[in-house]
PDB file of N, CA and C in Angstrom:
ATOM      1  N   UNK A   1    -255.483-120.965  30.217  1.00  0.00           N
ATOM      2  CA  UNK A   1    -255.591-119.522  30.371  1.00  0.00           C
ATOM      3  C   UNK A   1    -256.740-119.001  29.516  1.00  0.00           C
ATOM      4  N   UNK A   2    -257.424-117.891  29.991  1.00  0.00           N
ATOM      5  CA  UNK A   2    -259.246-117.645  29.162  1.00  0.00           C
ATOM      6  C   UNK A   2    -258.401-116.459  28.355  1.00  0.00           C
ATOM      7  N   UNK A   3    -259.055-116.620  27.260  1.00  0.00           N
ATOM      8  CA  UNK A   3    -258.670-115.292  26.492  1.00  0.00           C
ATOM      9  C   UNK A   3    -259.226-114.060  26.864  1.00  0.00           C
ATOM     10  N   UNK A   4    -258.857-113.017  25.765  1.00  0.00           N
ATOM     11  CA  UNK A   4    -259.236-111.400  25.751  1.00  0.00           C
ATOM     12  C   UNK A   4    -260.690-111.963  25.744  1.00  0.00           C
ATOM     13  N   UNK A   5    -261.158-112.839  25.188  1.00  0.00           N
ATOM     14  CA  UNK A   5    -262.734-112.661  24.666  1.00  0.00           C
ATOM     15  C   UNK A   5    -263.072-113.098  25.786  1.00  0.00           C
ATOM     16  N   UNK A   6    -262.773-114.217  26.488  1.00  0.00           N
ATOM     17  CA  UNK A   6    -263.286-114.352  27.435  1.00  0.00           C
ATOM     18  C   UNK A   6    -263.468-113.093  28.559  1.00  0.00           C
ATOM     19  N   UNK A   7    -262.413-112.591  29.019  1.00  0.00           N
ATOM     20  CA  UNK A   7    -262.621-110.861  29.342  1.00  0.00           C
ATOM     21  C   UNK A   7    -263.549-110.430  28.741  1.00  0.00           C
ATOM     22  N   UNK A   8    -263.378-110.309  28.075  1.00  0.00           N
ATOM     23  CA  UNK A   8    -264.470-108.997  27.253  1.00  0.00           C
ATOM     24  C   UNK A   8    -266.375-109.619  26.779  1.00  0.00           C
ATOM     25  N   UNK A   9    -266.155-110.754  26.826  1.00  0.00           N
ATOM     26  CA  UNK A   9    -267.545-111.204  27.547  1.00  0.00           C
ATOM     27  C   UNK A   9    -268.254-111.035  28.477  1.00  0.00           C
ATOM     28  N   UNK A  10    -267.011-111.505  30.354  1.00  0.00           N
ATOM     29  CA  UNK A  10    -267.785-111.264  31.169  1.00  0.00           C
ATOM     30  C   UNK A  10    -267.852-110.030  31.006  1.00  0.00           C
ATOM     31  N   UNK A  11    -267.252-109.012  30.889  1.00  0.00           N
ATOM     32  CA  UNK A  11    -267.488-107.328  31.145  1.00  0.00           C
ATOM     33  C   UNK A  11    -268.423-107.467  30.113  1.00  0.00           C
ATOM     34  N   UNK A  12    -268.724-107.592  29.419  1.00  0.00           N
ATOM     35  CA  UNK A  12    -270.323-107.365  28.684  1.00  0.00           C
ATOM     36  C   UNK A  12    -271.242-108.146  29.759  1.00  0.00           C
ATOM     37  N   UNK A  13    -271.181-109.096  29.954  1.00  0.00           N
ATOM     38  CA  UNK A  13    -272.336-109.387  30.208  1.00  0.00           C
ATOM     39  C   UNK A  13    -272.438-108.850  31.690  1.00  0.00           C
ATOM     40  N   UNK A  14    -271.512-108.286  32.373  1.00  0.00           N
ATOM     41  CA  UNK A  14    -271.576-107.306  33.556  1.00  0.00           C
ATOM     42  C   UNK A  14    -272.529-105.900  33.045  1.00  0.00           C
ATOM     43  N   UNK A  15    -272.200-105.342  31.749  1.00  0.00           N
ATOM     44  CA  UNK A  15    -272.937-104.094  31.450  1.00  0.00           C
ATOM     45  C   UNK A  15    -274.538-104.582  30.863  1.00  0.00           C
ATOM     46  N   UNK A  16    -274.705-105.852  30.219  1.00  0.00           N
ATOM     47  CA  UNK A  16    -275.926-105.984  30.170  1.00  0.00           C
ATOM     48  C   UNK A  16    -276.962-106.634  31.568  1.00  0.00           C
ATOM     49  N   UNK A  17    -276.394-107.452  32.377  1.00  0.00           N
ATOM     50  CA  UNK A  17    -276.996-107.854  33.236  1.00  0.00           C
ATOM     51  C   UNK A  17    -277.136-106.331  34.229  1.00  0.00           C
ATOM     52  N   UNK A  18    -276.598-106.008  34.480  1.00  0.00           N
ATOM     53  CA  UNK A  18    -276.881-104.222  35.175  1.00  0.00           C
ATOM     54  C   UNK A  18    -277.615-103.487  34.971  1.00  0.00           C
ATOM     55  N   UNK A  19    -277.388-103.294  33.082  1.00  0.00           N
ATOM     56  CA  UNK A  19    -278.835-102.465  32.478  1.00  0.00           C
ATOM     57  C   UNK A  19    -279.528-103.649  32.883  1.00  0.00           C
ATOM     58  N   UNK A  20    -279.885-104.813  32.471  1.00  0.00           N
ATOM     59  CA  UNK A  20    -281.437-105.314  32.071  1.00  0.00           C
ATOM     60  C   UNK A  20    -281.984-105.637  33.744  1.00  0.00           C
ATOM     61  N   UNK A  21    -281.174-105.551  35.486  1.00  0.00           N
ATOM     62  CA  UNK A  21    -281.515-105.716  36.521  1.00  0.00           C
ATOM     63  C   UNK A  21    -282.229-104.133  36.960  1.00  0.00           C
ATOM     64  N   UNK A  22    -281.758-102.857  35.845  1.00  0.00           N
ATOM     65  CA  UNK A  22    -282.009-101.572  36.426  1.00  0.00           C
ATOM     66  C   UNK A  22    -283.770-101.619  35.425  1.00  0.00           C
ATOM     67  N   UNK A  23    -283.598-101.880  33.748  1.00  0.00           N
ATOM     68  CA  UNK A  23    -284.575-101.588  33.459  1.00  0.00           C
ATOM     69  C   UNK A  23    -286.365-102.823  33.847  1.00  0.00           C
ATOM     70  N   UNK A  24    -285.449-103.593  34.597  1.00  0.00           N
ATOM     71  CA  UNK A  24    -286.863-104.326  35.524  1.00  0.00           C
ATOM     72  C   UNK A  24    -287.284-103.930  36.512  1.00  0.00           C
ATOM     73  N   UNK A  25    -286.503-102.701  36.848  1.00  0.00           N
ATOM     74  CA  UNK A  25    -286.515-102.363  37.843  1.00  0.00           C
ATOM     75  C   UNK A  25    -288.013-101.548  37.858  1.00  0.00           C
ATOM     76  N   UNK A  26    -287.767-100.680  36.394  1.00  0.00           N
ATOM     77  CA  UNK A  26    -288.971 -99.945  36.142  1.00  0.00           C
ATOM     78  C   UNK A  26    -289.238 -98.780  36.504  1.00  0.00           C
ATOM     79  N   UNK A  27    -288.585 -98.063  37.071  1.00  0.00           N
ATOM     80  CA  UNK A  27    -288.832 -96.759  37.716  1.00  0.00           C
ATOM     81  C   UNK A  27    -288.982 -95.819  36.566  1.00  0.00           C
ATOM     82  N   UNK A  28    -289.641 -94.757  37.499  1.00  0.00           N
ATOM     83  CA  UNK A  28    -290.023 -93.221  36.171  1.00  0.00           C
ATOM     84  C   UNK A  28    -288.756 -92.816  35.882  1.00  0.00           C
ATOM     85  N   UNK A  29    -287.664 -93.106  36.814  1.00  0.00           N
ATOM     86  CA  UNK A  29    -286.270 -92.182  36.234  1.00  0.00           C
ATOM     87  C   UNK A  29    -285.820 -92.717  35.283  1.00  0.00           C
ATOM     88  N   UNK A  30    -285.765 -94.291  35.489  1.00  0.00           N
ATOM     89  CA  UNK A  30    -285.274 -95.216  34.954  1.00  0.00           C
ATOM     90  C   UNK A  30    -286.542 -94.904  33.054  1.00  0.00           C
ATOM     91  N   UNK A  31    -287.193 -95.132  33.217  1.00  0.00           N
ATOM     92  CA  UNK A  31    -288.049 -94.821  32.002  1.00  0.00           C
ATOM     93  C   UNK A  31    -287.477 -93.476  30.926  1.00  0.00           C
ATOM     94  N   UNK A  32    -287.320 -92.673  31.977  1.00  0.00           N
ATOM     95  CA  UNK A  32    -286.766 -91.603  31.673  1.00  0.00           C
ATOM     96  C   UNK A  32    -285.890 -91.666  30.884  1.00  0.00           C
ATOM     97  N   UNK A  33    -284.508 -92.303  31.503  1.00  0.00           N
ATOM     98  CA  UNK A  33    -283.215 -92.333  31.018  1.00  0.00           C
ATOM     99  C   UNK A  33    -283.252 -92.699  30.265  1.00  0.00           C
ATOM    100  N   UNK A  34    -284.076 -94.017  29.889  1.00  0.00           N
ATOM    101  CA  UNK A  34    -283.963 -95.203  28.712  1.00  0.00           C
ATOM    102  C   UNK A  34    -284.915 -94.696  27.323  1.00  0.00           C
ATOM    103  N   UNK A  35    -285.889 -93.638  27.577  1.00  0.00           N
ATOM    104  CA  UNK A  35    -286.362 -93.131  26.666  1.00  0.00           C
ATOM    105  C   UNK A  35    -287.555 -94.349  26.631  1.00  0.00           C
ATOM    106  N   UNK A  36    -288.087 -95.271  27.545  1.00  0.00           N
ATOM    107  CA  UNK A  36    -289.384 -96.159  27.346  1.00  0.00           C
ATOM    108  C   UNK A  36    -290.422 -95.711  27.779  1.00  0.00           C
ATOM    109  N   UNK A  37    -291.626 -96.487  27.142  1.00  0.00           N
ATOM    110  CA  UNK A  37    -292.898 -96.011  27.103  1.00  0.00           C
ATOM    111  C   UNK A  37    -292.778 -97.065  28.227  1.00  0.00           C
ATOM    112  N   UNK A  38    -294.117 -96.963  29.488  1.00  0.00           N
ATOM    113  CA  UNK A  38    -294.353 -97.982  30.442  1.00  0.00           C
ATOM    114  C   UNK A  38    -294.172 -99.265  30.098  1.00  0.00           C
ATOM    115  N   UNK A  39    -294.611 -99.668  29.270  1.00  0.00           N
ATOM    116  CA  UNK A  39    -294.687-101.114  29.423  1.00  0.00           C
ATOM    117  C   UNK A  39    -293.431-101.720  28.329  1.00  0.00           C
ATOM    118  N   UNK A  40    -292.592-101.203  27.889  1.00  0.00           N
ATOM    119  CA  UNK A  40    -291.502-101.350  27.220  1.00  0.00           C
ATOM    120  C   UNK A  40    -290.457-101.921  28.084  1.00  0.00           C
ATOM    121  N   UNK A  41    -290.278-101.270  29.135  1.00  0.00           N
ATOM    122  CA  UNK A  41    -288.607-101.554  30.183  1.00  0.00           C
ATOM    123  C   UNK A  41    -288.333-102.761  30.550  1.00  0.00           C
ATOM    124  N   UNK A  42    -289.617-103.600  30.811  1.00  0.00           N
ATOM    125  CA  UNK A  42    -289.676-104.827  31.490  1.00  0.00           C
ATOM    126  C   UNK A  42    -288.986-105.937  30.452  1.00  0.00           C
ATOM    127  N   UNK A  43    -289.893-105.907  29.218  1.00  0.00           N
ATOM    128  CA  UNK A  43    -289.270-106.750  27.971  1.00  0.00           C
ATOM    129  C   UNK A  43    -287.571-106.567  27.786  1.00  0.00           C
ATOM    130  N   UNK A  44    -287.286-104.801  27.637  1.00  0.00           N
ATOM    131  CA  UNK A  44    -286.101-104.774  27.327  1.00  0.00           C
ATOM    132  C   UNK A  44    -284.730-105.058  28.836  1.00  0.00           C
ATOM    133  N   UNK A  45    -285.617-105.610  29.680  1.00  0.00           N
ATOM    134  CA  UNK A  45    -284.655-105.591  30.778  1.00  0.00           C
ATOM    135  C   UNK A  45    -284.429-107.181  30.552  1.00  0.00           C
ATOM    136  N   UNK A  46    -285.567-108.238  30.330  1.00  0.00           N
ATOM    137  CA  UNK A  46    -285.638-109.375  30.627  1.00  0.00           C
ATOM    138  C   UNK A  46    -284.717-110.246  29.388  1.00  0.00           C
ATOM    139  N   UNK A  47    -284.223-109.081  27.613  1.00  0.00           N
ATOM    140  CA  UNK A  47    -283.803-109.548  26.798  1.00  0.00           C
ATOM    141  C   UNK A  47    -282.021-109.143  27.486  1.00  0.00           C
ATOM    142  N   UNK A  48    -281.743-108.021  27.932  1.00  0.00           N
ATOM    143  CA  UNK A  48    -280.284-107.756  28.897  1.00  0.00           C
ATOM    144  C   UNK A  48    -279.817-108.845  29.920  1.00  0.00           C
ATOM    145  N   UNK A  49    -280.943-109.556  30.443  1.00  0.00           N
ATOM    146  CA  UNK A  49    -280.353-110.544  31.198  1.00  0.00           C
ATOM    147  C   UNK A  49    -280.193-111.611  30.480  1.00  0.00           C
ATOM    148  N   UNK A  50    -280.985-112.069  29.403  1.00  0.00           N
ATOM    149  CA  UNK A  50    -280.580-113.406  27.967  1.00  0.00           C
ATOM    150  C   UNK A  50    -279.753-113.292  27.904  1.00  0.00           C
ATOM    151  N   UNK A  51    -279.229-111.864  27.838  1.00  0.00           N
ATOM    152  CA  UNK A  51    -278.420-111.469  26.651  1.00  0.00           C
ATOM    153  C   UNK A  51    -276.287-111.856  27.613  1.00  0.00           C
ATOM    154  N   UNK A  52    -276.970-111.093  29.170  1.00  0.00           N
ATOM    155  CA  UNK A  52    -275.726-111.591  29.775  1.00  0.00           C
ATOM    156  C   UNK A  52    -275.793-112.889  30.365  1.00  0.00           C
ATOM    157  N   UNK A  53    -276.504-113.442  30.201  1.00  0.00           N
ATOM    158  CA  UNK A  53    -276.944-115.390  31.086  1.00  0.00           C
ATOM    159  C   UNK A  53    -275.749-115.840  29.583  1.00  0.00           C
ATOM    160  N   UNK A  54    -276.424-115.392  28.282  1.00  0.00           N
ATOM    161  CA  UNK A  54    -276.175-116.239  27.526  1.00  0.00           C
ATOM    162  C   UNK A  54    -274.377-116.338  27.084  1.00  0.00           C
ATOM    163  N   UNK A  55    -273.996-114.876  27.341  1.00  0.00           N
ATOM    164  CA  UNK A  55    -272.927-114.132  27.262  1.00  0.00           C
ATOM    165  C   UNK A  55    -271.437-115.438  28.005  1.00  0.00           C
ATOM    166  N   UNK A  56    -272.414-115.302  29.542  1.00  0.00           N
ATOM    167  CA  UNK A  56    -271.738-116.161  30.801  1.00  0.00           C
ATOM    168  C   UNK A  56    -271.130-117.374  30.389  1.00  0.00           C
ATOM    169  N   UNK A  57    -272.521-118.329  29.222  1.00  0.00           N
ATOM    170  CA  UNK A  57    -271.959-119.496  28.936  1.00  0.00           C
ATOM    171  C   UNK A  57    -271.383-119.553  27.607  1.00  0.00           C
ATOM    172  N   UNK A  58    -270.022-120.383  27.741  1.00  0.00           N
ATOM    173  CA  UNK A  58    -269.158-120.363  26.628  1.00  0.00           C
ATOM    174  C   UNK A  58    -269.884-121.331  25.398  1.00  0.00           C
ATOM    175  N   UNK A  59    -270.961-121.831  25.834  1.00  0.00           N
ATOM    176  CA  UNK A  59    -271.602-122.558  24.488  1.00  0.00           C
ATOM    177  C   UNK A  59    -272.786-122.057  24.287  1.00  0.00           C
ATOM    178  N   UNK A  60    -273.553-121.040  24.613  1.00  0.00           N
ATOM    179  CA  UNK A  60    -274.227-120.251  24.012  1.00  0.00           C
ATOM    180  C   UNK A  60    -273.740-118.916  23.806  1.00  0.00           C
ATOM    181  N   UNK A  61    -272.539-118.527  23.875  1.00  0.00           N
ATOM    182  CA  UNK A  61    -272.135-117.501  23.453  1.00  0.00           C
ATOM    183  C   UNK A  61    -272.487-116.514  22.382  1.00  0.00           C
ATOM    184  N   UNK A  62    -272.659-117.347  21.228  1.00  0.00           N
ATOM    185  CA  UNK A  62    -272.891-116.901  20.290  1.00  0.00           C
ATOM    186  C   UNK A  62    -274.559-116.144  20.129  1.00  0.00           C
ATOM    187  N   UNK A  63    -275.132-116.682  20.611  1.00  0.00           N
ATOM    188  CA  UNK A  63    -276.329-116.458  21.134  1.00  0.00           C
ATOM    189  C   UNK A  63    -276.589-115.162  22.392  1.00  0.00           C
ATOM    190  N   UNK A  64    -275.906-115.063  22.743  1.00  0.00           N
ATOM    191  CA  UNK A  64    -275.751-113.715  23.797  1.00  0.00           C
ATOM    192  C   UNK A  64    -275.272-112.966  22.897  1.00  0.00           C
ATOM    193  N   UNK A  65    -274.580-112.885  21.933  1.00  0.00           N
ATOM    194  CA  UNK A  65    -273.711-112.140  20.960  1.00  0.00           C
ATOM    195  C   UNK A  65    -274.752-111.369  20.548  1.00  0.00           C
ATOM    196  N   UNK A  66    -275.703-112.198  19.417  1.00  0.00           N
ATOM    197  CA  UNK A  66    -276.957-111.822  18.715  1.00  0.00           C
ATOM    198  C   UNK A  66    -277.810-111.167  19.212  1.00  0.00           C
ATOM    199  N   UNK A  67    -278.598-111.731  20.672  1.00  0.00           N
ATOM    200  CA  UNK A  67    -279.256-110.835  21.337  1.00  0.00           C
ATOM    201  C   UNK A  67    -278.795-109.355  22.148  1.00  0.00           C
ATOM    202  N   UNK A  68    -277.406-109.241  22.169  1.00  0.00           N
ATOM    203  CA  UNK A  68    -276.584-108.024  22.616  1.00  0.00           C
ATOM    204  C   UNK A  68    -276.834-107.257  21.115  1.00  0.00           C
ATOM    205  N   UNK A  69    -276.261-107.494  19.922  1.00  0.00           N
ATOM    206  CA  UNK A  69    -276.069-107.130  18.713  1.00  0.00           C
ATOM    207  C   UNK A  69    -277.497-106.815  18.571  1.00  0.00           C
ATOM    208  N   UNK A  70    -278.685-107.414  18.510  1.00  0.00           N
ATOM    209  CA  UNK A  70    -279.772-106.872  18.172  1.00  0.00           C
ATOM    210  C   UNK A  70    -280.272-105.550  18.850  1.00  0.00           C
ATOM    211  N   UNK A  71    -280.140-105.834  20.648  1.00  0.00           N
ATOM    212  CA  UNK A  71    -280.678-104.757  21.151  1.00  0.00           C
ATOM    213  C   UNK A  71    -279.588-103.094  20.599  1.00  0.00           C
ATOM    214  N   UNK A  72    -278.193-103.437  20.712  1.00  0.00           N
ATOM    215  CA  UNK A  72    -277.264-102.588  20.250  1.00  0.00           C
ATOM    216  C   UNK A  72    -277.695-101.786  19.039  1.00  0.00           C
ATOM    217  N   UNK A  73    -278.309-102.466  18.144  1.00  0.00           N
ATOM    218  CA  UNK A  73    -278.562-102.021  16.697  1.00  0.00           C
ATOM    219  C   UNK A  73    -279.894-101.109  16.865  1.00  0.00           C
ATOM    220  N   UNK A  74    -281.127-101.807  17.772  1.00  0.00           N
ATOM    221  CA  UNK A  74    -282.356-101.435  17.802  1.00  0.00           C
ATOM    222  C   UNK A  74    -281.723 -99.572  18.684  1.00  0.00           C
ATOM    223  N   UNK A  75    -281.272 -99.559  19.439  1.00  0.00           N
ATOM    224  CA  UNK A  75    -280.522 -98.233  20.116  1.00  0.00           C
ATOM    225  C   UNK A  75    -280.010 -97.484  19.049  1.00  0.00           C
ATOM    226  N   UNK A  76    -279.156 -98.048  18.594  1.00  0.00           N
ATOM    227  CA  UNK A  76    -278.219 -96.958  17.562  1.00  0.00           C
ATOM    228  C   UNK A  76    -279.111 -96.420  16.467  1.00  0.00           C
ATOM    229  N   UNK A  77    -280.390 -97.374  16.018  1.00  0.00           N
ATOM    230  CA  UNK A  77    -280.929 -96.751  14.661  1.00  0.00           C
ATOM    231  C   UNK A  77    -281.980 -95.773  15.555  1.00  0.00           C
ATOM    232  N   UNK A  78    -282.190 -96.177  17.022  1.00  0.00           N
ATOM    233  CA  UNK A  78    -283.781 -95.190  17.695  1.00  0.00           C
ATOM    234  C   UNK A  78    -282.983 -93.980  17.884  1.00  0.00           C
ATOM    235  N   UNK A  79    -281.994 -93.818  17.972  1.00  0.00           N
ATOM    236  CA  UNK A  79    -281.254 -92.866  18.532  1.00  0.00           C
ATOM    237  C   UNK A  79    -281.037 -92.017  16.954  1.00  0.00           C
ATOM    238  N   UNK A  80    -280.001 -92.409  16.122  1.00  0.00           N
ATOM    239  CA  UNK A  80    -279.993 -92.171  14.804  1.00  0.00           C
ATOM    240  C   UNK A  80    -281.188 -91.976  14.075  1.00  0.00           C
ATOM    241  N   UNK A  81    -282.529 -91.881  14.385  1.00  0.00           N
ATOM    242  CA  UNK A  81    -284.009 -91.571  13.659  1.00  0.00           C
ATOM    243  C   UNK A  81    -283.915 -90.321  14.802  1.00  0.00           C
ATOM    244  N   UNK A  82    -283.719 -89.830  16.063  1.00  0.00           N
ATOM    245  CA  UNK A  82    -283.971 -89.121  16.982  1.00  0.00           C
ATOM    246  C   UNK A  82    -283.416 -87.742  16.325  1.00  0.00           C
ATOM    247  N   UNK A  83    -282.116 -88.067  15.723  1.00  0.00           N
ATOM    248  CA  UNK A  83    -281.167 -87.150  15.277  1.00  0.00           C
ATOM    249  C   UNK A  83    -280.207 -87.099  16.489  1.00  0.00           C
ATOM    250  N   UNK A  84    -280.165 -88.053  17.410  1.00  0.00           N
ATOM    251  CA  UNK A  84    -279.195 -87.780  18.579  1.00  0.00           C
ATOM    252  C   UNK A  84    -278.166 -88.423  18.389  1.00  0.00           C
ATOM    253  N   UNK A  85    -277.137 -87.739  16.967  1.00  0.00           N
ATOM    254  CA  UNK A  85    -276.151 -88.646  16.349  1.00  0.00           C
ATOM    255  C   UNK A  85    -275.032 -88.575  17.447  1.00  0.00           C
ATOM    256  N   UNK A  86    -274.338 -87.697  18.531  1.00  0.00           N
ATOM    257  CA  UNK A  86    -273.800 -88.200  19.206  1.00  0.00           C
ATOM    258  C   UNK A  86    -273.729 -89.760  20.023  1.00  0.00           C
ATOM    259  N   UNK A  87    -274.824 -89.957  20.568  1.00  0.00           N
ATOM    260  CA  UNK A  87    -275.428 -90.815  21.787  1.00  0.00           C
ATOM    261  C   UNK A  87    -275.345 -92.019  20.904  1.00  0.00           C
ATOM    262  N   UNK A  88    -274.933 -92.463  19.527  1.00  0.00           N
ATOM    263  CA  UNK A  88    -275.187 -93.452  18.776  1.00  0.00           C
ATOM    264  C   UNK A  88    -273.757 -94.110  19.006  1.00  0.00           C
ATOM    265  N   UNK A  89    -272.887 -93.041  19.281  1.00  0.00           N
ATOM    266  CA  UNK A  89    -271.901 -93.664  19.533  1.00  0.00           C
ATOM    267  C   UNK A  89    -271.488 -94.915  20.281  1.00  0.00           C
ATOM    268  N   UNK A  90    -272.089 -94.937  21.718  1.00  0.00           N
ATOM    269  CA  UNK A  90    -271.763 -95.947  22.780  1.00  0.00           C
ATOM    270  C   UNK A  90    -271.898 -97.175  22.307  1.00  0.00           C
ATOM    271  N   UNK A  91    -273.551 -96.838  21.826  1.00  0.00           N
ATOM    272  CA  UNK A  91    -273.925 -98.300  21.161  1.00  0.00           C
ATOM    273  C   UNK A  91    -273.047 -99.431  20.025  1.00  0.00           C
ATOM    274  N   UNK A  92    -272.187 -97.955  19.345  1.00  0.00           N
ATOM    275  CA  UNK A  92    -271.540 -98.595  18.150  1.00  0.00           C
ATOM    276  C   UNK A  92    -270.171 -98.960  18.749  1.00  0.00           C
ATOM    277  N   UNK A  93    -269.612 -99.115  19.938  1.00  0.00           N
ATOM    278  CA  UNK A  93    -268.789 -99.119  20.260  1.00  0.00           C
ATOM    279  C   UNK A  93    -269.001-100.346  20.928  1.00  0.00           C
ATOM    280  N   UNK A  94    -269.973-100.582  21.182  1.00  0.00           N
ATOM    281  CA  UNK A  94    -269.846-101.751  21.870  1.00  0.00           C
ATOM    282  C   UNK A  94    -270.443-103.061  21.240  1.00  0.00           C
ATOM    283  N   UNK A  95    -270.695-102.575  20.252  1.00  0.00           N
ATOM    284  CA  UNK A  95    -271.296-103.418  18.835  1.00  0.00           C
ATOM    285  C   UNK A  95    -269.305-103.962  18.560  1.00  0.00           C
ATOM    286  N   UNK A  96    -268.448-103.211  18.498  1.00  0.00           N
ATOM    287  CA  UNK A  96    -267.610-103.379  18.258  1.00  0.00           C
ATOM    288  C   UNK A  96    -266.557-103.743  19.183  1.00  0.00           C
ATOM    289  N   UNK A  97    -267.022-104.150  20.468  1.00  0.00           N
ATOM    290  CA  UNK A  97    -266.527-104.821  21.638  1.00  0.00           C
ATOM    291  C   UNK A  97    -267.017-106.375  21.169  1.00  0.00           C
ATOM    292  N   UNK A  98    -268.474-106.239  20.619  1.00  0.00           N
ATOM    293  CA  UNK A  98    -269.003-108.195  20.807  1.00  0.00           C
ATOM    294  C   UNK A  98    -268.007-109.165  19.737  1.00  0.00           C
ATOM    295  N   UNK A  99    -267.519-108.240  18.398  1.00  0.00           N
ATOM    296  CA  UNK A  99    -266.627-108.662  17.599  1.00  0.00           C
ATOM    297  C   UNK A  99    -265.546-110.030  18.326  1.00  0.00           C
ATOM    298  N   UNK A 100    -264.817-109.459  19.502  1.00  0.00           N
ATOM    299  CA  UNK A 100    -263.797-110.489  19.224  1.00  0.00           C
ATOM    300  C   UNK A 100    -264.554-111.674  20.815  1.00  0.00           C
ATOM    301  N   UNK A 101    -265.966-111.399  21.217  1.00  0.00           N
ATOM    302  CA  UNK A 101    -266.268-112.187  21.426  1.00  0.00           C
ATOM    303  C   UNK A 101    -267.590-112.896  21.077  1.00  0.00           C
ATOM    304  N   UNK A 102    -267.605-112.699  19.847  1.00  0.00           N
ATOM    305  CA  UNK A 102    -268.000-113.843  19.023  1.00  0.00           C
ATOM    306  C   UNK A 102    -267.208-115.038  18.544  1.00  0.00           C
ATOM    307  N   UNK A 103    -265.683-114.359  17.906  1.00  0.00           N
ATOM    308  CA  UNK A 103    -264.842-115.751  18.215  1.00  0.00           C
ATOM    309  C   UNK A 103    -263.981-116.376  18.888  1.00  0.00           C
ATOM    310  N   UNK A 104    -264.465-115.646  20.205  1.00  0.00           N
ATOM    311  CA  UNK A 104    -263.508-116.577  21.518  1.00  0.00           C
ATOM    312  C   UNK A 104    -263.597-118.089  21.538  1.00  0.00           C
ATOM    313  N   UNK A 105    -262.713-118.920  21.767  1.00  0.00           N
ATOM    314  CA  UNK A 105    -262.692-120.168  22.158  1.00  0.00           C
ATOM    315  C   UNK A 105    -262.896-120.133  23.071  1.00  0.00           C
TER     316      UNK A 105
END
């Protein structure tokens, strides 16, 4: 039987593979939403799919963890320098989703 973490992996790596398939996508709305300069979206779309590829497999897990946790952090502090202390929230919430799958078996 797969654990909670295992749950709560794939659903991460469902919300990062989504963002990082929308921000390759590249569009002006999409730029928009994400707050990127042109040539920014592509990088940060291509580290969302690492991030859920790596998520997927149970032996690089830990490694999808980090690259989720990094981009998570890089959001919460751009957002938190913005003064858009609401919007910091999501990020920290889901910083606090990767917790119990970092130590899934």
């Amino acid at each position: 039987m797969a654990s909670s973490g295992t749950f709560a992996a794939v659903a991460l790596a469902v919300i990062f593979g989504s963002g990082g398939i929308a921000l390759l996508a590249n569009t002006p709305a999409i730029r928009e939403i994400a707050g990127c300069r042109r040539g920014s979206c592509v990088p940060l779309g291509i580290l969302g799919l690492a991030a859920a590829g790596f998520l997927l497999l149970p032996e690089a897990r830990i490694w999808g963890v980090a690259v989720a946790a990094s981009m998570l952090l890089g959001a919460a502090f751009t957002l938190f320098y913005r003064r858009r202390y609401l919007w910091c929230v999501p990020p920290i919430m889901l910083l606090a989703a990767l917790v119990p799958v970092a130590f899934a078996r």
